[in-house]
N, C-alpha and C. Protein backbone atom coordinates (compact mmCIF):
# COMPACT_ATOMS: atom_id res chain seq x y z
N UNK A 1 15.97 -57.94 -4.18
CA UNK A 1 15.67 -56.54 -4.34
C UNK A 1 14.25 -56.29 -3.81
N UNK A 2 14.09 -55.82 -2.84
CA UNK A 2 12.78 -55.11 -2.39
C UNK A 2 11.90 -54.35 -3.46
N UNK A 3 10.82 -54.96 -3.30
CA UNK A 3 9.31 -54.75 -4.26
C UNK A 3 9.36 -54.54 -5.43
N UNK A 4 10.86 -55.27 -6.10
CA UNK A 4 11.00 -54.97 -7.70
C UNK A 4 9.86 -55.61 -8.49
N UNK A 5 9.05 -54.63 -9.35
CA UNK A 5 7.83 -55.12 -10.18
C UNK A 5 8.86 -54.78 -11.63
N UNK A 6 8.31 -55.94 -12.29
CA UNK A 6 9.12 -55.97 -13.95
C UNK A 6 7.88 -56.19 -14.69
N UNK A 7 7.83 -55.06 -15.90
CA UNK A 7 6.72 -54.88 -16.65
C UNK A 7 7.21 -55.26 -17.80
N UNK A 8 6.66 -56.15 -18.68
CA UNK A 8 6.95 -55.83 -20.24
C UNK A 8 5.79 -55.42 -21.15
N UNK A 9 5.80 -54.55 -21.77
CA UNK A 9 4.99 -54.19 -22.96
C UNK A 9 5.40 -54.65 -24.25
N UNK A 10 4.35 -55.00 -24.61
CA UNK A 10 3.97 -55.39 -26.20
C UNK A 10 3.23 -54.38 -26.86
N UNK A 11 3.55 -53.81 -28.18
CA UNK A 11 2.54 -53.19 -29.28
C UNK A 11 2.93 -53.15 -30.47
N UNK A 12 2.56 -52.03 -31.12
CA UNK A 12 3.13 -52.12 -32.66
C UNK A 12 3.99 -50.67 -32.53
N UNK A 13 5.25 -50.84 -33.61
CA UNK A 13 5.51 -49.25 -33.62
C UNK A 13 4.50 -48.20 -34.13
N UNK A 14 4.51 -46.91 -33.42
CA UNK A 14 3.29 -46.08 -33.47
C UNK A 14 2.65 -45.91 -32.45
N UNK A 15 1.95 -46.89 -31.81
CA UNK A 15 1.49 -47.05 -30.58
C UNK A 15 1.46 -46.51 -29.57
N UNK A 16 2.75 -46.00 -29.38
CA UNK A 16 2.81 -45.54 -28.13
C UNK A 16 3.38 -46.39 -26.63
N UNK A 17 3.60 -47.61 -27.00
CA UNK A 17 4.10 -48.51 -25.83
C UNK A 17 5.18 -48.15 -25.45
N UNK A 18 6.24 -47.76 -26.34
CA UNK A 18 7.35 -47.18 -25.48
C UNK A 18 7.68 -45.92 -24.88
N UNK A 19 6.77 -44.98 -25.22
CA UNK A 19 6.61 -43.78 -24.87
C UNK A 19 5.36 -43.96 -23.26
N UNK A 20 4.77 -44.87 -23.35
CA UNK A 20 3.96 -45.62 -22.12
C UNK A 20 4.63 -45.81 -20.95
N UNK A 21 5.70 -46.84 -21.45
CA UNK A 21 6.59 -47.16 -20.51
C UNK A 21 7.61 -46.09 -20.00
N UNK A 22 7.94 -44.85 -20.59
CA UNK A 22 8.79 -44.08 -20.23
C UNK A 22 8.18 -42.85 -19.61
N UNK A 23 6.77 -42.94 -19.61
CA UNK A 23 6.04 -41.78 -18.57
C UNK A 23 5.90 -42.87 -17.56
N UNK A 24 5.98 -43.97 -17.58
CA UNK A 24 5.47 -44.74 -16.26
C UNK A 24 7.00 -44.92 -15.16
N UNK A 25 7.90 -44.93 -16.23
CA UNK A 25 9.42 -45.11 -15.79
C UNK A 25 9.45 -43.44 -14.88
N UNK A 26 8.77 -42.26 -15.28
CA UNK A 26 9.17 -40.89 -14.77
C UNK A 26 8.04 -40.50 -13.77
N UNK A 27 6.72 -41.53 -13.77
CA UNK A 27 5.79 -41.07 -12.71
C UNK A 27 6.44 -41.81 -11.63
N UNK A 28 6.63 -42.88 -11.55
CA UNK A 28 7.38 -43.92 -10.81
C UNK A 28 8.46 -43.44 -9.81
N UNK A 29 9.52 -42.90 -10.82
CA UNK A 29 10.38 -41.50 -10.20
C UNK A 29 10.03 -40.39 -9.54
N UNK A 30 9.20 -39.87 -10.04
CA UNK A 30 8.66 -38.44 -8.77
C UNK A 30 8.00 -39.02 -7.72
N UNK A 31 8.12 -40.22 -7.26
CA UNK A 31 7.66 -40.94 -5.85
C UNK A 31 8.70 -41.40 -4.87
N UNK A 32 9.62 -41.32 -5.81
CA UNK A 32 10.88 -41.38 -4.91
C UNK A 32 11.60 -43.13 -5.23
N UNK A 33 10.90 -43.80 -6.40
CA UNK A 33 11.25 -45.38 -6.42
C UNK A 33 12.97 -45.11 -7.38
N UNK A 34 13.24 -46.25 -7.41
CA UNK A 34 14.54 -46.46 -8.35
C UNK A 34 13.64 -47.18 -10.08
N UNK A 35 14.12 -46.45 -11.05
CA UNK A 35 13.54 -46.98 -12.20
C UNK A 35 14.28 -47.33 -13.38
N UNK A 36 13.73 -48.07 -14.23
CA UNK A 36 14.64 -48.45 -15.43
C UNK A 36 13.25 -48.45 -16.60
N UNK A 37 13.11 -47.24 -17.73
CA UNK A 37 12.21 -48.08 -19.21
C UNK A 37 13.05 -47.73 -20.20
N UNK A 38 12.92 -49.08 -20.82
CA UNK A 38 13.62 -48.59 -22.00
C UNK A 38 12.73 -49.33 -22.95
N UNK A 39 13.11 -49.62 -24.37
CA UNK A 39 12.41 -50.09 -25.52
C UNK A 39 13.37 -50.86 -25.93
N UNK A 40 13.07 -52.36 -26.76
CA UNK A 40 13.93 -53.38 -27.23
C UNK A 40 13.59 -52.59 -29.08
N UNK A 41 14.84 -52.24 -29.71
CA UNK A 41 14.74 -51.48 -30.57
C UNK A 41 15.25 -52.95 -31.58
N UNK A 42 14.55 -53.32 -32.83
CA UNK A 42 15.46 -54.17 -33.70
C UNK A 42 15.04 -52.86 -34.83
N UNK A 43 15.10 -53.81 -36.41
CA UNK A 43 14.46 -52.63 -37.37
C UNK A 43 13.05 -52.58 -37.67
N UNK A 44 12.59 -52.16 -36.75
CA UNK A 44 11.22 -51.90 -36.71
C UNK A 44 10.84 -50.75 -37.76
N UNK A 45 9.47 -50.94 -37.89
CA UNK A 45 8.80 -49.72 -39.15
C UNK A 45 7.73 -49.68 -37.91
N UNK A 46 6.89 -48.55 -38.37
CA UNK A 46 5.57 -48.15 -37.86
C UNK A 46 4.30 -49.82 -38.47
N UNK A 47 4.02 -50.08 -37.58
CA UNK A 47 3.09 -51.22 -37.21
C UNK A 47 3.69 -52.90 -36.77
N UNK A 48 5.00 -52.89 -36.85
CA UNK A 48 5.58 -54.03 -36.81
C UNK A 48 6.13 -53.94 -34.91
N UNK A 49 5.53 -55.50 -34.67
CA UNK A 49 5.72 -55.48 -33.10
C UNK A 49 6.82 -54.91 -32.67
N UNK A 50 6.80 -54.41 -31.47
CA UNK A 50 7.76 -53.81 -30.30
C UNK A 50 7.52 -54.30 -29.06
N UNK A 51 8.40 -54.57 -28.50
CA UNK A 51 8.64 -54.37 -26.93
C UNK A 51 9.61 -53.26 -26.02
N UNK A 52 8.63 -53.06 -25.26
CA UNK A 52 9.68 -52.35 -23.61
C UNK A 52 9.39 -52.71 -22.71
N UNK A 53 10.01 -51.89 -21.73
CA UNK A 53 10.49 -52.76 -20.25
C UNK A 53 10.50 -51.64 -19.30
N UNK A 54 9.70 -51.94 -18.35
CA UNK A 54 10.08 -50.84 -16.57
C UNK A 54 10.59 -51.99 -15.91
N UNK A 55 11.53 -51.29 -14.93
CA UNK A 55 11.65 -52.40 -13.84
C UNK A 55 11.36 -51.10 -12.53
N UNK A 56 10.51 -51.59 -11.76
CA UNK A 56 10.33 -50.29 -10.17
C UNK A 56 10.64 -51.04 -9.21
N UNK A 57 11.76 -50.36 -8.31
CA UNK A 57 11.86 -50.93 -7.05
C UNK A 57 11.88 -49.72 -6.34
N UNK A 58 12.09 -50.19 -4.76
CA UNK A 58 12.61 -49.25 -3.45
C UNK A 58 13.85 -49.32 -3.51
N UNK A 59 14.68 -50.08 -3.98
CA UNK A 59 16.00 -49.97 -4.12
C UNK A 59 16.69 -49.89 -5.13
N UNK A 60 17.69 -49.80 -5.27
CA UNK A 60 18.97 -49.44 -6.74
C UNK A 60 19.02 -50.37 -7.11
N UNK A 61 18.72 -50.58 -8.89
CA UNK A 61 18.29 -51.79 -9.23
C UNK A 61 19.63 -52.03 -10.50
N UNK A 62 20.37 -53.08 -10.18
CA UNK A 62 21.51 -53.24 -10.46
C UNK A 62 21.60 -54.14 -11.80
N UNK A 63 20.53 -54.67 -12.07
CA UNK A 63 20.52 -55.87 -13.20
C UNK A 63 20.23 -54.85 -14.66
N UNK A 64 20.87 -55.09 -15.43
CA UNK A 64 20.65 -54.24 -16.90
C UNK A 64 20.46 -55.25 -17.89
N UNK A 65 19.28 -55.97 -17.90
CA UNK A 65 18.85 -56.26 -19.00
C UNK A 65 17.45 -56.57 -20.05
N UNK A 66 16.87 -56.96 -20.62
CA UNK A 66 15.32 -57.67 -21.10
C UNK A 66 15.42 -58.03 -19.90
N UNK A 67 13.62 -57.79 -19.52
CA UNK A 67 12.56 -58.80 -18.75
C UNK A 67 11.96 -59.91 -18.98
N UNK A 68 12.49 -60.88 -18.58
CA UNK A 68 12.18 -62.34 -18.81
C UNK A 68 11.01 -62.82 -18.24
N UNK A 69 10.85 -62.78 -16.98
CA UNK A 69 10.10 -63.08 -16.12
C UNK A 69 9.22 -62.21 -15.36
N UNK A 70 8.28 -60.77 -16.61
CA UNK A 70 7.62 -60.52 -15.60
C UNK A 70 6.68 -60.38 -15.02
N UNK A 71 6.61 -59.02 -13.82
CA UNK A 71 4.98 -59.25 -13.16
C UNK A 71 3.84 -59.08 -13.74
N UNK A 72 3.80 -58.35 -14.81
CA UNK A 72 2.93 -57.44 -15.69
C UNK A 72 3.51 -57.71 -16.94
N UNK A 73 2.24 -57.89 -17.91
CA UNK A 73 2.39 -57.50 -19.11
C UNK A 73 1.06 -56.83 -19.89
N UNK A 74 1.57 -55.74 -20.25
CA UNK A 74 0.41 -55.06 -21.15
C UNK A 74 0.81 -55.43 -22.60
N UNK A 75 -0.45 -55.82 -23.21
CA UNK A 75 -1.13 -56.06 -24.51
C UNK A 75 -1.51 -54.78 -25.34
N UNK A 76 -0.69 -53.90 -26.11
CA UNK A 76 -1.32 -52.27 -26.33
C UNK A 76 -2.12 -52.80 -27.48
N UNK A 77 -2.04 -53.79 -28.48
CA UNK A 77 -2.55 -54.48 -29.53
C UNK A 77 -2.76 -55.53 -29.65
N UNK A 78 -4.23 -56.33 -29.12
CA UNK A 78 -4.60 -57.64 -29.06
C UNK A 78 -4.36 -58.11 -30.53
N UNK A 79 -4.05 -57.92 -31.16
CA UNK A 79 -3.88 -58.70 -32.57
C UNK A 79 -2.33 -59.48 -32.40
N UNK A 80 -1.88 -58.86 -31.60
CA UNK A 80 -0.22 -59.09 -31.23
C UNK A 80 -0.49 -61.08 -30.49
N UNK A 81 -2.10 -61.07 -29.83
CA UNK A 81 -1.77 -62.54 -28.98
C UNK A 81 -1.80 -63.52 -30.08
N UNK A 82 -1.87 -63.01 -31.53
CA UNK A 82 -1.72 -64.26 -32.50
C UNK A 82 -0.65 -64.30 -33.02
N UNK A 83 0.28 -63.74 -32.55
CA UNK A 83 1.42 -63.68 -33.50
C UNK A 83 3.01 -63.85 -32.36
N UNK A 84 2.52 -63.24 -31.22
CA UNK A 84 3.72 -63.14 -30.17
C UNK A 84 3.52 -63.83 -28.87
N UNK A 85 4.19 -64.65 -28.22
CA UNK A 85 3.47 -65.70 -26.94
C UNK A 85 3.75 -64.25 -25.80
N UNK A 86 2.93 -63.67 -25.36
CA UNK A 86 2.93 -62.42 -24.59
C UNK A 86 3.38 -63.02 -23.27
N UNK A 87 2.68 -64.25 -23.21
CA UNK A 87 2.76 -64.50 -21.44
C UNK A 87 4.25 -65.34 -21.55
N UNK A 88 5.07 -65.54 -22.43
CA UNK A 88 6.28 -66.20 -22.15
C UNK A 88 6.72 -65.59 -20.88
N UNK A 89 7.33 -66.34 -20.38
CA UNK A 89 7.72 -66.10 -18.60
C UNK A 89 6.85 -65.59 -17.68
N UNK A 90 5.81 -64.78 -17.59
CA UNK A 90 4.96 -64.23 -16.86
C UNK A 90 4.45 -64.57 -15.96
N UNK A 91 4.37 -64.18 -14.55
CA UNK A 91 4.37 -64.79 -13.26
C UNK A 91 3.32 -64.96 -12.70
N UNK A 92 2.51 -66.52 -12.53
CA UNK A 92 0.94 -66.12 -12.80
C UNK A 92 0.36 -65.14 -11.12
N UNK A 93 1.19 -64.94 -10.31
CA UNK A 93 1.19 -64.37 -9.48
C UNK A 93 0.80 -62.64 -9.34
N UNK A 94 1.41 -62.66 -11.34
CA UNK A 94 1.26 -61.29 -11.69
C UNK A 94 -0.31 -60.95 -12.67
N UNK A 95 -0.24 -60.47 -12.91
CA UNK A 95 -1.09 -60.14 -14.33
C UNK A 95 -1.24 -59.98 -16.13
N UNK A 96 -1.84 -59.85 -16.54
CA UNK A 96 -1.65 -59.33 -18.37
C UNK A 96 -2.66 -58.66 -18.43
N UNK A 97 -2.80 -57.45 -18.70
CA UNK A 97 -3.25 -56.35 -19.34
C UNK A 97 -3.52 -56.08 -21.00
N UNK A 98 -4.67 -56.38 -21.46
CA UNK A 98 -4.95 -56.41 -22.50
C UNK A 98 -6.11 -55.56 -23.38
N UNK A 99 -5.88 -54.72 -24.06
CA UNK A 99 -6.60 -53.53 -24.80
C UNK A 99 -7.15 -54.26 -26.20
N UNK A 100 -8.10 -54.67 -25.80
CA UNK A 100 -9.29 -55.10 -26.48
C UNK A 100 -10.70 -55.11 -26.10
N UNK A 101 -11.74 -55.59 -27.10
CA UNK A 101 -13.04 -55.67 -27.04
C UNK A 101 -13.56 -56.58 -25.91
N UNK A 102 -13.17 -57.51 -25.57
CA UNK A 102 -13.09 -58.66 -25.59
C UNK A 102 -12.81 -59.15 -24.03
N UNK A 103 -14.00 -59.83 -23.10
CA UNK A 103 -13.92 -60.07 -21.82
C UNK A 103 -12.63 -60.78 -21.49
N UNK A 104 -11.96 -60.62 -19.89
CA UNK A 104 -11.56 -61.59 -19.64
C UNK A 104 -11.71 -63.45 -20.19
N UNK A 105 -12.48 -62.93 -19.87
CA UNK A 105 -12.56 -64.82 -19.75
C UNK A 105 -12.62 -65.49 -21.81
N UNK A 106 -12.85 -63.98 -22.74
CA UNK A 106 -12.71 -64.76 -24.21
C UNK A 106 -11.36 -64.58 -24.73
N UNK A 107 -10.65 -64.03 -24.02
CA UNK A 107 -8.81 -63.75 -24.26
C UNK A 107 -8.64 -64.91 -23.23
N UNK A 108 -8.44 -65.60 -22.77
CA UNK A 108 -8.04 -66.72 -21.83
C UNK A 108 -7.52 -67.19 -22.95
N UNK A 109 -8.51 -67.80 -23.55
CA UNK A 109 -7.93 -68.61 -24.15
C UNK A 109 -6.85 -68.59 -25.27
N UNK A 110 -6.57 -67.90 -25.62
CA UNK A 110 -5.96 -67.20 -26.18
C UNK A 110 -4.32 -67.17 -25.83
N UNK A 111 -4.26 -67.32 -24.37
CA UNK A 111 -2.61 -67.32 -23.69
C UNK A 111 -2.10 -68.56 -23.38
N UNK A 112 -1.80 -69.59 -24.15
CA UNK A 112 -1.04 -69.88 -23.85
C UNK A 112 -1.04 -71.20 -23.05
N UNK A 113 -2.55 -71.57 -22.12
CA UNK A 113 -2.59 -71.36 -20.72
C UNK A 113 -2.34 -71.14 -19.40
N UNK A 114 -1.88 -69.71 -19.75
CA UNK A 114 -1.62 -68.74 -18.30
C UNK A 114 -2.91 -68.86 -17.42
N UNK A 115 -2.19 -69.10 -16.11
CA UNK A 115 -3.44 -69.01 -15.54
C UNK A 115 -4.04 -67.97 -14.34
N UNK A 116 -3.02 -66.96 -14.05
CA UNK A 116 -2.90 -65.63 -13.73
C UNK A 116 -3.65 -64.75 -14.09
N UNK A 117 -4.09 -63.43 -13.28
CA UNK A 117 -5.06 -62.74 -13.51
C UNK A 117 -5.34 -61.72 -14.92
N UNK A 118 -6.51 -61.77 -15.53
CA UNK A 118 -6.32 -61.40 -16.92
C UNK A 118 -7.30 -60.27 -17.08
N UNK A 119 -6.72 -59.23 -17.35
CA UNK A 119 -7.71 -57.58 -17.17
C UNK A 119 -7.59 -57.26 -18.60
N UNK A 120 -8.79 -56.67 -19.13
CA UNK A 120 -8.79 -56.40 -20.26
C UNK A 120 -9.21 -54.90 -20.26
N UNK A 121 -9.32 -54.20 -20.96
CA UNK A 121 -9.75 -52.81 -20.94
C UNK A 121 -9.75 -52.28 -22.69
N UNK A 122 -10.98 -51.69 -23.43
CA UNK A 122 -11.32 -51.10 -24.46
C UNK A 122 -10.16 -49.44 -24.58
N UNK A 123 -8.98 -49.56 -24.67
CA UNK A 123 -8.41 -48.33 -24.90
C UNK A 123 -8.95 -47.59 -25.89
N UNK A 124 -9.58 -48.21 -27.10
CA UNK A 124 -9.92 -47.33 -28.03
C UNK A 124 -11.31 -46.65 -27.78
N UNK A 125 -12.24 -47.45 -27.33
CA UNK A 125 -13.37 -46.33 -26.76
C UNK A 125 -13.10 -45.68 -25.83
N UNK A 126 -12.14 -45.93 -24.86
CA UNK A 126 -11.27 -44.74 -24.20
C UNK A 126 -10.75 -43.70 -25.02
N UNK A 127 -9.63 -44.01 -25.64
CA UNK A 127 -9.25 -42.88 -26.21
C UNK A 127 -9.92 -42.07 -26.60
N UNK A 128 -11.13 -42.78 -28.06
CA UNK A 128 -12.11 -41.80 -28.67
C UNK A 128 -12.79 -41.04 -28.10
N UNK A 129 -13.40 -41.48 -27.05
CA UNK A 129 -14.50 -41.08 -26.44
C UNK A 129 -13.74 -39.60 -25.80
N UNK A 130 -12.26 -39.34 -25.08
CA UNK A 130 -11.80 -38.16 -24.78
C UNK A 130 -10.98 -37.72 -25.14
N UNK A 131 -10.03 -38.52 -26.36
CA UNK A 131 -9.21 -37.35 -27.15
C UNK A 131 -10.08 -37.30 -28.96
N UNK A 132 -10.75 -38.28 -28.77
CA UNK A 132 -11.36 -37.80 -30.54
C UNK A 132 -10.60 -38.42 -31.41
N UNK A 133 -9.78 -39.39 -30.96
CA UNK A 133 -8.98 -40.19 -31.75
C UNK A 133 -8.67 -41.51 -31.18
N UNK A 134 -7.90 -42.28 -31.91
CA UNK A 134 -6.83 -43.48 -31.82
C UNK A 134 -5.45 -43.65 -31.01
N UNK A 135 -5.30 -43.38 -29.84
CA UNK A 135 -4.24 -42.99 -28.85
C UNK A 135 -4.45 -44.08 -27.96
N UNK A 136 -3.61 -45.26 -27.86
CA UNK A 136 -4.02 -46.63 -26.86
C UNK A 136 -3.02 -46.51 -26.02
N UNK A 137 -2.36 -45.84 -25.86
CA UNK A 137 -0.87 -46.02 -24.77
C UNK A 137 -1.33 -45.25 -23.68
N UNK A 138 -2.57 -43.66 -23.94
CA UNK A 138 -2.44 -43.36 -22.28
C UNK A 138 -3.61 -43.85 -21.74
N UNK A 139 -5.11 -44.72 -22.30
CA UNK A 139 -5.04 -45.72 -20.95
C UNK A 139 -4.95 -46.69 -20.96
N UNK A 140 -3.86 -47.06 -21.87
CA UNK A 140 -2.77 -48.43 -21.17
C UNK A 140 -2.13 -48.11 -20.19
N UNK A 141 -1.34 -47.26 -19.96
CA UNK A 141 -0.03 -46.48 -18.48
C UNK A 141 -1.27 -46.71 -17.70
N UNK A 142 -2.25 -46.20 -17.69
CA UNK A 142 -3.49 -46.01 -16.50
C UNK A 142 -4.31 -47.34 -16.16
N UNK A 143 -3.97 -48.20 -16.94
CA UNK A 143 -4.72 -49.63 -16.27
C UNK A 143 -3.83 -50.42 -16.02
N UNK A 144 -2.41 -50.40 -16.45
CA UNK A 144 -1.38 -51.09 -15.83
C UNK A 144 -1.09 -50.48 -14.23
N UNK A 145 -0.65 -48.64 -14.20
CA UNK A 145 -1.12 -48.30 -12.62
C UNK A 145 -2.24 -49.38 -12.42
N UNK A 146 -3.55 -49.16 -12.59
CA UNK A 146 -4.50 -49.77 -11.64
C UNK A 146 -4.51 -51.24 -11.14
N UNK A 147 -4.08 -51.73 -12.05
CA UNK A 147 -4.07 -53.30 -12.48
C UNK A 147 -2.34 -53.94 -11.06
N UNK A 148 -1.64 -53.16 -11.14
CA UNK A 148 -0.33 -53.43 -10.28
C UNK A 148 -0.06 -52.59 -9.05
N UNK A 149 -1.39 -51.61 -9.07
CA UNK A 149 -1.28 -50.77 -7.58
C UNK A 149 0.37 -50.03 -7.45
N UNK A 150 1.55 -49.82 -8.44
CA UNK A 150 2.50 -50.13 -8.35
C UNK A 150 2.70 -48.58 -7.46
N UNK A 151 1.56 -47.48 -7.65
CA UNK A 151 1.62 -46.29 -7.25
C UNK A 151 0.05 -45.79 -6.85
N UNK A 152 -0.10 -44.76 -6.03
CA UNK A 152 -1.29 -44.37 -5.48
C UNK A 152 -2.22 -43.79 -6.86
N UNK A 153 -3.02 -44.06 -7.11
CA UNK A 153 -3.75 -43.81 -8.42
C UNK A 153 -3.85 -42.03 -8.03
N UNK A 154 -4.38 -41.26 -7.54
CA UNK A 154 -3.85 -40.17 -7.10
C UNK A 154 -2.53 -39.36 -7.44
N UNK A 155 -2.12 -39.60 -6.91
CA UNK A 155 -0.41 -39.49 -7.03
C UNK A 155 -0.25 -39.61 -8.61
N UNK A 156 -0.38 -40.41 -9.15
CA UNK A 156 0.09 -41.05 -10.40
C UNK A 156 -0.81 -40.08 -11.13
N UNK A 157 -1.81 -39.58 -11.26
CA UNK A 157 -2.77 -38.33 -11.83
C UNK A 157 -1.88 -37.13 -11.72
N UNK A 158 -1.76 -37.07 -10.05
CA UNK A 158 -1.20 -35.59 -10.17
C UNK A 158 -0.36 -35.44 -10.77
N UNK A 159 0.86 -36.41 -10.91
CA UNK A 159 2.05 -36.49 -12.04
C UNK A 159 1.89 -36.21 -13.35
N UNK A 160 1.07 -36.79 -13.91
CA UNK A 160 0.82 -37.19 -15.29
C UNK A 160 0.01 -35.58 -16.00
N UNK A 161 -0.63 -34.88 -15.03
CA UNK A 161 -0.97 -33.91 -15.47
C UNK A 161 0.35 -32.92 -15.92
N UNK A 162 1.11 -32.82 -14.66
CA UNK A 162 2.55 -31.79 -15.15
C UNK A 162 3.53 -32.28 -16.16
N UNK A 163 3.29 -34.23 -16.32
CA UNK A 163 4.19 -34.21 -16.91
C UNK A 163 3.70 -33.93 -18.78
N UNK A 164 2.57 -33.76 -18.72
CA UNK A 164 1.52 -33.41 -20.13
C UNK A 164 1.88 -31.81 -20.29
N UNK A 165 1.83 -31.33 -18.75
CA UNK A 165 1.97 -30.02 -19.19
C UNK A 165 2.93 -29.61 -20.27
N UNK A 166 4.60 -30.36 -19.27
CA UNK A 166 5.69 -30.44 -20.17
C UNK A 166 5.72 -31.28 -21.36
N UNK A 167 5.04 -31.70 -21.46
CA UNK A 167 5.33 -32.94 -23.03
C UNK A 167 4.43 -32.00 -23.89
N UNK A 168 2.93 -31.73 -23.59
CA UNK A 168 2.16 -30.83 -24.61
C UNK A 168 2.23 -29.02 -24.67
N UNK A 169 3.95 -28.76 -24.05
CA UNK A 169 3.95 -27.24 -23.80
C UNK A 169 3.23 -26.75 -25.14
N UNK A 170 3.23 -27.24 -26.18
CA UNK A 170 3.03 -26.22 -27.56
C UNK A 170 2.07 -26.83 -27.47
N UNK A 171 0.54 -27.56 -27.11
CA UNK A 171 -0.49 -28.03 -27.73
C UNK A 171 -1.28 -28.27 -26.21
N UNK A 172 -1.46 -27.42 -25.65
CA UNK A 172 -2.06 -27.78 -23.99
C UNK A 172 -3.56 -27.98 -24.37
N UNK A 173 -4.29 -27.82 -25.35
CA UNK A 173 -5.27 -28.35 -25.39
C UNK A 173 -5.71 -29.64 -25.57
N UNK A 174 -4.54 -30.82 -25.84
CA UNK A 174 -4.56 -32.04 -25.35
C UNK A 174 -4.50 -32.48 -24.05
N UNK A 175 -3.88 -31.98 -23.12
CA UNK A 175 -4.06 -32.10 -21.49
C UNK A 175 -5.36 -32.41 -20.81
N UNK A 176 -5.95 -31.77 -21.19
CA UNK A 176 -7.05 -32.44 -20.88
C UNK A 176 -7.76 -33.95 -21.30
N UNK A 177 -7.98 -34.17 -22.70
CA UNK A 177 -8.21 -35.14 -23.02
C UNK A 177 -7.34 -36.01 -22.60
N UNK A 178 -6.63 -35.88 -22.61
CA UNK A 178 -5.66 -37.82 -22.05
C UNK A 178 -5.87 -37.10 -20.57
N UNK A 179 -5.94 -36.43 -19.95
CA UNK A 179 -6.00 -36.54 -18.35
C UNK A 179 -7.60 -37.00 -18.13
N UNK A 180 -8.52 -36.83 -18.95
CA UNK A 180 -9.72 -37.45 -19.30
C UNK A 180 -9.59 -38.79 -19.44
N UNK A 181 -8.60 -39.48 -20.31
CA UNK A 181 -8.39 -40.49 -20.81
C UNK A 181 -7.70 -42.05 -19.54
N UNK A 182 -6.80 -41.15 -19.13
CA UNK A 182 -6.75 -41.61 -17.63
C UNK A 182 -7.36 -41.87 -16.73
N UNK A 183 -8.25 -40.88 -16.39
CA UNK A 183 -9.30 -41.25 -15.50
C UNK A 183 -10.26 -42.22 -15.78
N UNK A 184 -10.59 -42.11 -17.37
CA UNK A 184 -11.65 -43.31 -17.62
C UNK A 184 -11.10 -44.34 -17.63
N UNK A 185 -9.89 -44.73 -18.13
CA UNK A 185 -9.17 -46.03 -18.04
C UNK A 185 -9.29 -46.70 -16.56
N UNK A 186 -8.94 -45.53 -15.47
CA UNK A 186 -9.05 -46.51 -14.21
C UNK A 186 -10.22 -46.67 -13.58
N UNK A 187 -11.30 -46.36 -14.18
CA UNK A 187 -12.57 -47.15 -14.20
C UNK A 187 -12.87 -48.03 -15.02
N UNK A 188 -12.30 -48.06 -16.28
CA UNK A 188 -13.01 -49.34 -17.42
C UNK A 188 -12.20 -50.65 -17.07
N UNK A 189 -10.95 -50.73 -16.06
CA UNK A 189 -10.63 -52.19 -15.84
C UNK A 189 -11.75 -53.55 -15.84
N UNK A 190 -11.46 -54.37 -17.04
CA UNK A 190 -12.64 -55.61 -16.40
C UNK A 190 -11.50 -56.61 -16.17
N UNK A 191 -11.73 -57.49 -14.81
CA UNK A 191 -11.25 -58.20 -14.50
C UNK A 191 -11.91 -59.62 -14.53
């Protein structure tokens, strides 16, 4: 399959990881790619781990199932690398994306030993700093874009604004802040 990238996300319910993955599954789409996000649902409560899944290609992507092996993985809750092996299968060819305090190089150790590229990014002084709260999923979507190039960082803005429009029709005074929140994310990548 031509340029199929397979993402898995890790977080807690609440979070926002699967709602991450399903604006990334619909920016992905207004570019014209073939997409798949969904969420691995067991009986989860609010704080107990979750996973989901994008798969993006140029072509019709025929396989329906969990991502085993993939290119990307975002970390929405570093507390998750003590409890869940994140990098199981992960292609060191690809990356891990991880929303914490905490440099590259002091999460290393931490995986496993993966030895693939390891980006970390502070979502929560993101968030705070432009919505005034605790919101780690929108610049997680925005450092996984940056981190996998998977779309023109551009492009992927202009989307994300209309698609806020429609998601915050009754509350447009959040639009801004996470379109704030975005933008700072794809500057705070540390690699």
């Amino acid at each position: 399959m031509s340029n199929l990238v397979e993402i898995r996300w890790h977080g807690r319910g609440g979070q926002g990881a699967k709602t991450a993955s399903l604006l990334l599954a619909d920016a992905a789409f207004n570019t014209g790619k073939f997409i798949q996000g969904f969420p691995e649902y067991g009986p989860e409560r609010m704080g107990a781990p979750i996973t989901a899944y994008n798969r993006i290609s140029d072509e019709k992507i025929t396989v329906h199932s969990n991502i085993y092996e993939p290119d990307y993985v975002v970390v929405v809750d570093d507390s998750l690398l003590e409890c869940v092996d994140v990098t199981a299968g992960l292609k060191e060819t690809g990356a891990i994306v991880i929303n914490t305090t905490k440099t590259p190089d002091e999460v290393r150790p931490l995986l496993k030993g993966y030895k693939g590229r390891v980006c970390t990014i502070d979502a929560k002084k993101v968030s705070e700093e432009t919505l005034g709260k605790y919101f780690p999923n929108t610049p997680m979507l925005a450092a996984i874009v940056k981190v996998s190039g998977i779309m023109d960082e551009q492009v992927f803005l202009d989307d994300m604004v209309e698609s806020f429009k429609h998601k915050f029709a009754k509350k447009p005074e959040v639009i801004d802040g996470n379109m704030a929140a975005l933008r700072m994310a794809l500057n705070e990548i540390k690699e």
